[in-house]
Structure formats: C-alpha cells, structure tokens
Protein backbone atom coordinates (compact mmCIF):
# COMPACT_ATOMS: atom_id res chain seq x y z
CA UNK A 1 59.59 197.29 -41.11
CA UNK A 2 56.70 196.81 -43.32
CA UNK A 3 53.87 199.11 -44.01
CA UNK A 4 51.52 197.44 -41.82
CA UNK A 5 54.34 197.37 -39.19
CA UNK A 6 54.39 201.29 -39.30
CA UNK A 7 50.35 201.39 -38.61
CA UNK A 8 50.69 198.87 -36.21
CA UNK A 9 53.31 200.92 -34.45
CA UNK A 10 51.48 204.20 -34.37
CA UNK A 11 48.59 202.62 -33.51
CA UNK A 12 50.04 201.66 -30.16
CA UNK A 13 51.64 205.01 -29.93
CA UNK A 14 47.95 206.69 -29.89
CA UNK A 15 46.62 204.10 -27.66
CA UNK A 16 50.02 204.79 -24.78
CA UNK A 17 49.05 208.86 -25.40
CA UNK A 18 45.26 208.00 -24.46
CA UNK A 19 46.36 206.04 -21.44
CA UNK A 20 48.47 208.63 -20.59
CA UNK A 21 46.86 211.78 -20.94
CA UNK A 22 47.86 213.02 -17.22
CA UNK A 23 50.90 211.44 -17.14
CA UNK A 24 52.17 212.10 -20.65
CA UNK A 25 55.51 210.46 -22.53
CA UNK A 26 58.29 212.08 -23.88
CA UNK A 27 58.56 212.05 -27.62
CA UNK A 28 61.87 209.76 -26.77
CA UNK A 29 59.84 207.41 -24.24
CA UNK A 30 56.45 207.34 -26.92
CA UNK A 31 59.31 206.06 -29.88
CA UNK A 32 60.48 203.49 -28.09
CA UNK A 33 57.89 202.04 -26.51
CA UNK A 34 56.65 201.20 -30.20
CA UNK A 35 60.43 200.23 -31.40
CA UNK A 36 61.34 203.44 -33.71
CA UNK A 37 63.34 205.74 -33.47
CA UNK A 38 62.32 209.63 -32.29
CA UNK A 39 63.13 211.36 -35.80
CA UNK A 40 61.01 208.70 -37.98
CA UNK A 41 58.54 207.87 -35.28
CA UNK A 42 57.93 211.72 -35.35
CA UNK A 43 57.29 211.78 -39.13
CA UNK A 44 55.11 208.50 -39.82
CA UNK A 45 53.42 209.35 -36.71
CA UNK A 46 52.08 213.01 -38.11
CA UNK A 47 52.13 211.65 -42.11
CA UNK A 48 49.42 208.65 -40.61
CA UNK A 49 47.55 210.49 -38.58
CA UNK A 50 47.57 214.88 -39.99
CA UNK A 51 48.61 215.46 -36.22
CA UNK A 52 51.62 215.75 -34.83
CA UNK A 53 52.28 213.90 -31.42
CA UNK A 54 51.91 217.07 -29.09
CA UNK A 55 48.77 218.07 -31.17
CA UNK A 56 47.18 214.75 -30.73
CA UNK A 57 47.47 214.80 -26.97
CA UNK A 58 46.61 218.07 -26.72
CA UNK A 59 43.28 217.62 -28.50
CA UNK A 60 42.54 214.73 -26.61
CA UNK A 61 42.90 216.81 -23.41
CA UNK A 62 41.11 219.83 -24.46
CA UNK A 63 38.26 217.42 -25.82
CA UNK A 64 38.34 215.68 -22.76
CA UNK A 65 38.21 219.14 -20.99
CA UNK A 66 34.77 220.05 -22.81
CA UNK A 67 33.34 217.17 -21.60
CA UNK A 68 33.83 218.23 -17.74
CA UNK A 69 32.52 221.69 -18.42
CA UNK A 70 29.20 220.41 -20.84
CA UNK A 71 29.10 218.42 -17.21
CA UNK A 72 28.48 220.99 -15.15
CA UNK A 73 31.81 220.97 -14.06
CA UNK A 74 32.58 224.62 -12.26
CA UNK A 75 36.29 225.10 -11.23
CA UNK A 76 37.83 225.93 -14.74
CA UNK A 77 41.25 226.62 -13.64
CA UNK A 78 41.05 222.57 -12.36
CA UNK A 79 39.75 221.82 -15.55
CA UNK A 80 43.02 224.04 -17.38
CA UNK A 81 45.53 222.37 -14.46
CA UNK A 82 44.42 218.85 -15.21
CA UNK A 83 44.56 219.78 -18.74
CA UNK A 84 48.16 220.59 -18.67
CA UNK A 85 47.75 224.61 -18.82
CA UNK A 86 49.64 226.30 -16.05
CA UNK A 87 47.09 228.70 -16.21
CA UNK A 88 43.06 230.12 -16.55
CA UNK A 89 44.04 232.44 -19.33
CA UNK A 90 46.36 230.08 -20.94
CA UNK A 91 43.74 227.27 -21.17
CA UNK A 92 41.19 229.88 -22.44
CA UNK A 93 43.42 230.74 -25.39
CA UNK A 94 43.84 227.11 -26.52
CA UNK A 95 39.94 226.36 -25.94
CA UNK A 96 38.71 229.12 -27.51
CA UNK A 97 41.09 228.30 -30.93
CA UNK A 98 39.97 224.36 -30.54
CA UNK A 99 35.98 225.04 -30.15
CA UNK A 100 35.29 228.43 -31.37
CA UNK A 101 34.27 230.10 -27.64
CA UNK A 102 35.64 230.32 -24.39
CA UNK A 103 35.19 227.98 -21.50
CA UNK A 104 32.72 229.49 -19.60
CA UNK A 105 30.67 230.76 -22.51
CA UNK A 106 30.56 227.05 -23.37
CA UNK A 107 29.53 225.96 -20.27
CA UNK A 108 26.84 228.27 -19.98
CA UNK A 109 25.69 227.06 -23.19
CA UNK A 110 25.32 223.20 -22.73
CA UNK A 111 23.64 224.25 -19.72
CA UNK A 112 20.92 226.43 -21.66
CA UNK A 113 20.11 223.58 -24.20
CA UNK A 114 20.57 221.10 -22.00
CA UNK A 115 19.98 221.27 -18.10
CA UNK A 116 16.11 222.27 -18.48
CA UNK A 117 15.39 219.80 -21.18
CA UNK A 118 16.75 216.89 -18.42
CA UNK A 119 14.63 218.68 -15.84
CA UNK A 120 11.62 218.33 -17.51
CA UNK A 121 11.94 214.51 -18.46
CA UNK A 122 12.73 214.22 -15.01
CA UNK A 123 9.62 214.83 -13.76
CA UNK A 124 7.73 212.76 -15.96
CA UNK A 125 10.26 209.81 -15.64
CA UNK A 126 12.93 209.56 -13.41
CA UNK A 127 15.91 207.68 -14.47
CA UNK A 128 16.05 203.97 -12.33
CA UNK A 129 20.25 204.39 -11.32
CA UNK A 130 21.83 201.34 -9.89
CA UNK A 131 25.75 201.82 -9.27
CA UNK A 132 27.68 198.76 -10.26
CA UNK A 133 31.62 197.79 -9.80
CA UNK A 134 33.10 196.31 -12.48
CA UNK A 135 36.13 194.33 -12.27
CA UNK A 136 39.22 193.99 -14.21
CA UNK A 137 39.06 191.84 -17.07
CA UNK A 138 41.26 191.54 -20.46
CA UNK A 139 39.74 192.40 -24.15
CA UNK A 140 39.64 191.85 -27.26
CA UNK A 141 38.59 194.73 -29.54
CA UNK A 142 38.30 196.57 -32.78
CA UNK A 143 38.59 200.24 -32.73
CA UNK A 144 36.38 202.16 -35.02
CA UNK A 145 37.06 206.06 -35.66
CA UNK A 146 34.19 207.96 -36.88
CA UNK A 147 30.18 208.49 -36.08
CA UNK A 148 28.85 206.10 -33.89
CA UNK A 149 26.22 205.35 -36.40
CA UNK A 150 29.13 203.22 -38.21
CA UNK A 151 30.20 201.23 -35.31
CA UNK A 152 28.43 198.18 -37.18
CA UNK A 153 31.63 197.12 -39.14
CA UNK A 154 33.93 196.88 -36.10
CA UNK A 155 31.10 194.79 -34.56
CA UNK A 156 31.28 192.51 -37.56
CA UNK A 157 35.00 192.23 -37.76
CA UNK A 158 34.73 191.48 -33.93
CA UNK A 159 32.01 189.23 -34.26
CA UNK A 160 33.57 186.90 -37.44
CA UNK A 161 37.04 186.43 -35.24
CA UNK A 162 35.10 185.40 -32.15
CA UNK A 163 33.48 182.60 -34.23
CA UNK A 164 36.80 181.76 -36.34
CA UNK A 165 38.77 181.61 -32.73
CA UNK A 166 35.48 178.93 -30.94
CA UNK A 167 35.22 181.37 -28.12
CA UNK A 168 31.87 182.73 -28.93
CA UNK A 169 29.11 180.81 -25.85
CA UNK A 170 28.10 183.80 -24.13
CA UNK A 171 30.78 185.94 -23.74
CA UNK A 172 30.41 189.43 -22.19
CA UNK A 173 30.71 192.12 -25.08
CA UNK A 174 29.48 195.51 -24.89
CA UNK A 175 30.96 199.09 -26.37
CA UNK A 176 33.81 201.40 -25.04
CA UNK A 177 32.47 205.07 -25.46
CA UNK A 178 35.17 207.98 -25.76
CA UNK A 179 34.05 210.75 -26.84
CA UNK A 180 30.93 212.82 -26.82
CA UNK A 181 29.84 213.86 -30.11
CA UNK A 182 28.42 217.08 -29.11
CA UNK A 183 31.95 218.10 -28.30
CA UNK A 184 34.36 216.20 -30.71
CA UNK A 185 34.26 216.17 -34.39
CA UNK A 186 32.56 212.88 -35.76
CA UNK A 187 35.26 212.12 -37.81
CA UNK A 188 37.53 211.74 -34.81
CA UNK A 189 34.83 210.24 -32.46
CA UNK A 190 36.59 206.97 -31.25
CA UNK A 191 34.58 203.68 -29.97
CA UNK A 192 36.02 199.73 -29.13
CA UNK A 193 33.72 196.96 -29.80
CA UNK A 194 34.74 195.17 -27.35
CA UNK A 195 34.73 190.94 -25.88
CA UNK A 196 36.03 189.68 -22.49
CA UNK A 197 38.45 187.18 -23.34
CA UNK A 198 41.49 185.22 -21.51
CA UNK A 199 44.91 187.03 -20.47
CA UNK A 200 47.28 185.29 -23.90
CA UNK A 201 44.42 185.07 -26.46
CA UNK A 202 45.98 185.82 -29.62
CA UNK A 203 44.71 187.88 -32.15
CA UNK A 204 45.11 189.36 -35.61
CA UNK A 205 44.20 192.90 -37.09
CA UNK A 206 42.13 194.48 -37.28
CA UNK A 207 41.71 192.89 -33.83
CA UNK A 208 43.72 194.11 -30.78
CA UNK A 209 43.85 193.12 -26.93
CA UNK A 210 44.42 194.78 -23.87
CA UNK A 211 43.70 195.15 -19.98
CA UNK A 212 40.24 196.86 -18.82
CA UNK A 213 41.04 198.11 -15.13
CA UNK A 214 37.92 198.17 -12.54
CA UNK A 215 36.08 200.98 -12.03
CA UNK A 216 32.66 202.10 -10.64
CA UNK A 217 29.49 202.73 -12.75
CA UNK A 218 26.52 204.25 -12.21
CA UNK A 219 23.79 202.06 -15.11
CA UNK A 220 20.48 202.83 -16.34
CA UNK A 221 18.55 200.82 -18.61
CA UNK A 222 17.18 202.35 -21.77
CA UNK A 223 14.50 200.34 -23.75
CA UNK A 224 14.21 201.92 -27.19
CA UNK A 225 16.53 203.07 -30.03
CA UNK A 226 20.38 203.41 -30.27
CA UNK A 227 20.05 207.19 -31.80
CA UNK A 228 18.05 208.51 -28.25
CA UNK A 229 21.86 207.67 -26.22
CA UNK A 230 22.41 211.59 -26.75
CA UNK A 231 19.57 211.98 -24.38
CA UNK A 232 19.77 209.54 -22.16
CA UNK A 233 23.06 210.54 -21.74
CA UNK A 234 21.94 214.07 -20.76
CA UNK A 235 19.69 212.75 -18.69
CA UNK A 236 22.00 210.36 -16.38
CA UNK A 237 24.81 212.90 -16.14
CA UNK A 238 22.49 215.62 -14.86
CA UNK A 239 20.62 213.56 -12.48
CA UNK A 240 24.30 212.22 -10.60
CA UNK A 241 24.76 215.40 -10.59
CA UNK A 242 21.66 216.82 -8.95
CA UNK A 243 20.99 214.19 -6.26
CA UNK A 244 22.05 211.07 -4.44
CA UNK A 245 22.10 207.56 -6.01
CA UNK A 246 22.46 204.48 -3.39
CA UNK A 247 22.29 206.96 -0.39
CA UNK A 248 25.62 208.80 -1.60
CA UNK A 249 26.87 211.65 -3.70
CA UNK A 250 28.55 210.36 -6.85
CA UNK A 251 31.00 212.50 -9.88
CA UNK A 252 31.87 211.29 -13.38
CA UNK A 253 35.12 209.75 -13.91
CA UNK A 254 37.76 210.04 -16.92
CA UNK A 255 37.15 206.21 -18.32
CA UNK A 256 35.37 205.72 -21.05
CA UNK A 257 31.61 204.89 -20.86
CA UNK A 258 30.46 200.99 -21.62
CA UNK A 259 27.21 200.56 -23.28
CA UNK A 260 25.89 196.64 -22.98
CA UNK A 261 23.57 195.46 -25.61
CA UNK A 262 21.02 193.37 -24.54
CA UNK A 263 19.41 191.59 -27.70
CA UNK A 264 20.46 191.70 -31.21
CA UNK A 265 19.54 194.93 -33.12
CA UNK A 266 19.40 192.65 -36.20
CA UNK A 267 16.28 190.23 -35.13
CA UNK A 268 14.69 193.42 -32.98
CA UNK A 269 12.73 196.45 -33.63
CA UNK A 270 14.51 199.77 -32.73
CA UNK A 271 11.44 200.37 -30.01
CA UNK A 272 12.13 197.00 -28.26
CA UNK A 273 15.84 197.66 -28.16
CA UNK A 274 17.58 197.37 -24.55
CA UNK A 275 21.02 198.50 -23.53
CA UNK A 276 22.77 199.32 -20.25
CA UNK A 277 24.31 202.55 -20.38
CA UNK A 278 27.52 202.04 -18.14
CA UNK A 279 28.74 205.72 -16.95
CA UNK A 280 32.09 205.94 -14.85
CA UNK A 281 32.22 207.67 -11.59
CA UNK A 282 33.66 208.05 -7.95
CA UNK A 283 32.10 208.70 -5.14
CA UNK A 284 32.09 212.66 -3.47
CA UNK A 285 33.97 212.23 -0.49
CA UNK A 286 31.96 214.21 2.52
C-alpha cells in the first residue's frame, strides 16, 4: 500500500471511532474495516496520529463529556456511564488528568463565567429560536483540524472541486461543528466544510463523502461577525435550557452543530455577516 493509502486508511479509521463513540470497535473490527491488519494498523495508526487507538476514543469521549457538563448537564455519573467509566470516581480520575480539575469543579465554573453573562443579554435581546428537522442527505467534505479561524482553506479546496466537478448552481453547503473550543485544544478542534451532493458522486482528496443522518435543530440567526459564535453559542444553549421553544422542552444532542452561511464573507463586511447557527437536540419527553 502506498503512503497515501496508509493516511487514507487511518483516516477512515478516526472517522468509524467518531461514529462510534458509544458503540465502540474492537482493535480487530477498526483494522479491518480499513483493510490492515491489527499489529500494523496499530502502529501507523499511533505513528500518524501521536495517539494510540484507545487514547483517541477516549479523548473524544471525555471531550465530548465536557461539553455536557459546560451545558449544564447535572447527573455526572450519566455523563461517566455514557462515557464508558463504570463508575463516578473512575470518570473523575480520567477527567481530572485530561482537563486539569474535576467534573463538578468544572461545571461550576462554566457556569460562573458563563450562565450570568447569557442572562444578561437575555434581557436586552432574546434569542428568535425556530426548531427545524433536517433530513438525511449525502456530502461531500473536507475536514480541517485546527482553530476555526483556519477553516478558510478547506472551504477553498471544497469550493475549487465543486466548480472542477459542474455541480456548483446553488447547492446547500454549510459547516459541521465538533468540538467546542473552550473545552478541546485548538490544535485538535475538528470542522467539515461541507456540500449536499448525490449518493455515487465521486471524489478525490483531500475531498471525502459520506451519509448525514436527520436530526432536529433548534436555529437562530446571527447577523454580525464569525468570531462572536462563542457567544452566541452561550447564548442558545442556555436559553433551551432555561425555557420552552415551539411550546415544548428541548435538550442538546451528540451530532455535531451545522452553521449555514448566508452571503459570502469575501464581498461582505464582518457587521453585515449572516449565518444560521444549527444546534442538535431532542425533545424532553414529559
């Protein structure tokens, strides 16, 4: 296999491992999903990425884990079960060596810097939430790991394979948020420019494809520029969270977040800039 074969391989592996992160593969299951075998797979897999497998999913969980609790999430020992820790002080252990504190004095402090701050804007502008249901539809995307301020190049490698491939009319693009960069390192922050495209469009790297399942969404609006998402953000999560949007109670969802860009940040000033901010969530069951 060539070099590019191996990247292309453990590329798929980390993509399986994010799909999977309740339901997780065996080393033997990961390897040959991606055609190698467990003892190489093993080794190109930790010399192309500085983490091991089990380290990578485990980060990925606990990361994932921080983002329920800076939330407002309250049952840790849920949080440590659905993280894969059989237990509260078990999970505690492994948080506290990944982020420096423990749960609950996290918690507590994303809801000190945080909660009044949302409060506040609150009452001078309440947030206009519309819940939305997206269906299932199959992408084409670039991944870009890093800050979000460098998604621009994925965008562009995106952008220049839509026009090579005549597809680009008006097709329906917008960004796949992971992580939240208050939690996870920005190195490691990971975000898909993504296009709606056909089931069988072929593609070439850096350029992948995949299917987007449905999901729910609660959507705001936000008219100004990209680097205010942090608190706009803040501000959607705690309002779901505080009161009733479309005459029901609503809680975030795993999936990634979807951020739609409404005009081109290249012919617009940052103030006049509009995007959708697309946050997952299912309804609270009475």
């Amino acid at each position: 296999m060539s070099v590019s074969g191996y990247h292309d391989s453990v590329t798929a592996a980390r993509r399986l491992i994010e799909q999977r992160l309740d339901d997780p593969l065996s080393l033997e299951e990961l390897s040959a999903e991606v055609g190698l075998s467990p003892f190489h797979f093993h080794r190109l897999f930790r010399g192309l990425t500085g983490e091991t497998v089990a380290v990578y999913a485990r980060r990925l969980r606990l990361q994932r884990a921080a983002q329920r609790l800076g939330q407002g999430a309250d049952d840790i020992l849920q949080i440590a079960l659905d993280a894969g820790y059989g237990s509260h002080e078990a999970f505690t252990r492994a948080f506290t060596r990944q982020f420096g504190v423990s749960p609950s004095t996290f918690r507590q402090a994303r809801r000190q810097t945080r909660i009044p701050m949302q409060h506040a804007l609150w009452k001078e502008a309440p947030m206009d939430i519309r819940i939305e249901n997206a269906t299932a539809c199959h992408i084409a995307f670039v991944r870009h790991v890093g800050p979000y301020e460098g998604v621009g190049e994925a965008w562009g490698q995106l952008m220049k394979w839509g026009w090579s491939k005549m597809i680009f009319g008006k097709p329906d693009t917008f960004g796949l948020c992971y992580d939240d960069p208050d939690v996870v390192a920005p190195e490691k922050i990971r975000y898909d420019a993504c296009m709606a495209v056909k089931p069988g469009t072929r593609v070439k790297a850096p350029v992948e494809t995949r299917d987007l399942p449905a999901g729910t969404f609660a959507v705001v609006e936000h008219v100004g520029p990209y680097e205010q998402f942090a608190e706009v953000y803040a501000r959607l999560c705690g309002q779901l969270a505080s009161e009733e949007v479309a005459g029901r109670r609503w809680r975030l969802a795993d999936a990634p977040s979807r951020e739609k860009y409404l005009n081109d940040p290249r012919k617009t000033r940052p103030e006049d800039l509009r995007t959708e901010i697309w946050m997952p969530v299912e309804q609270v069951q009475a």
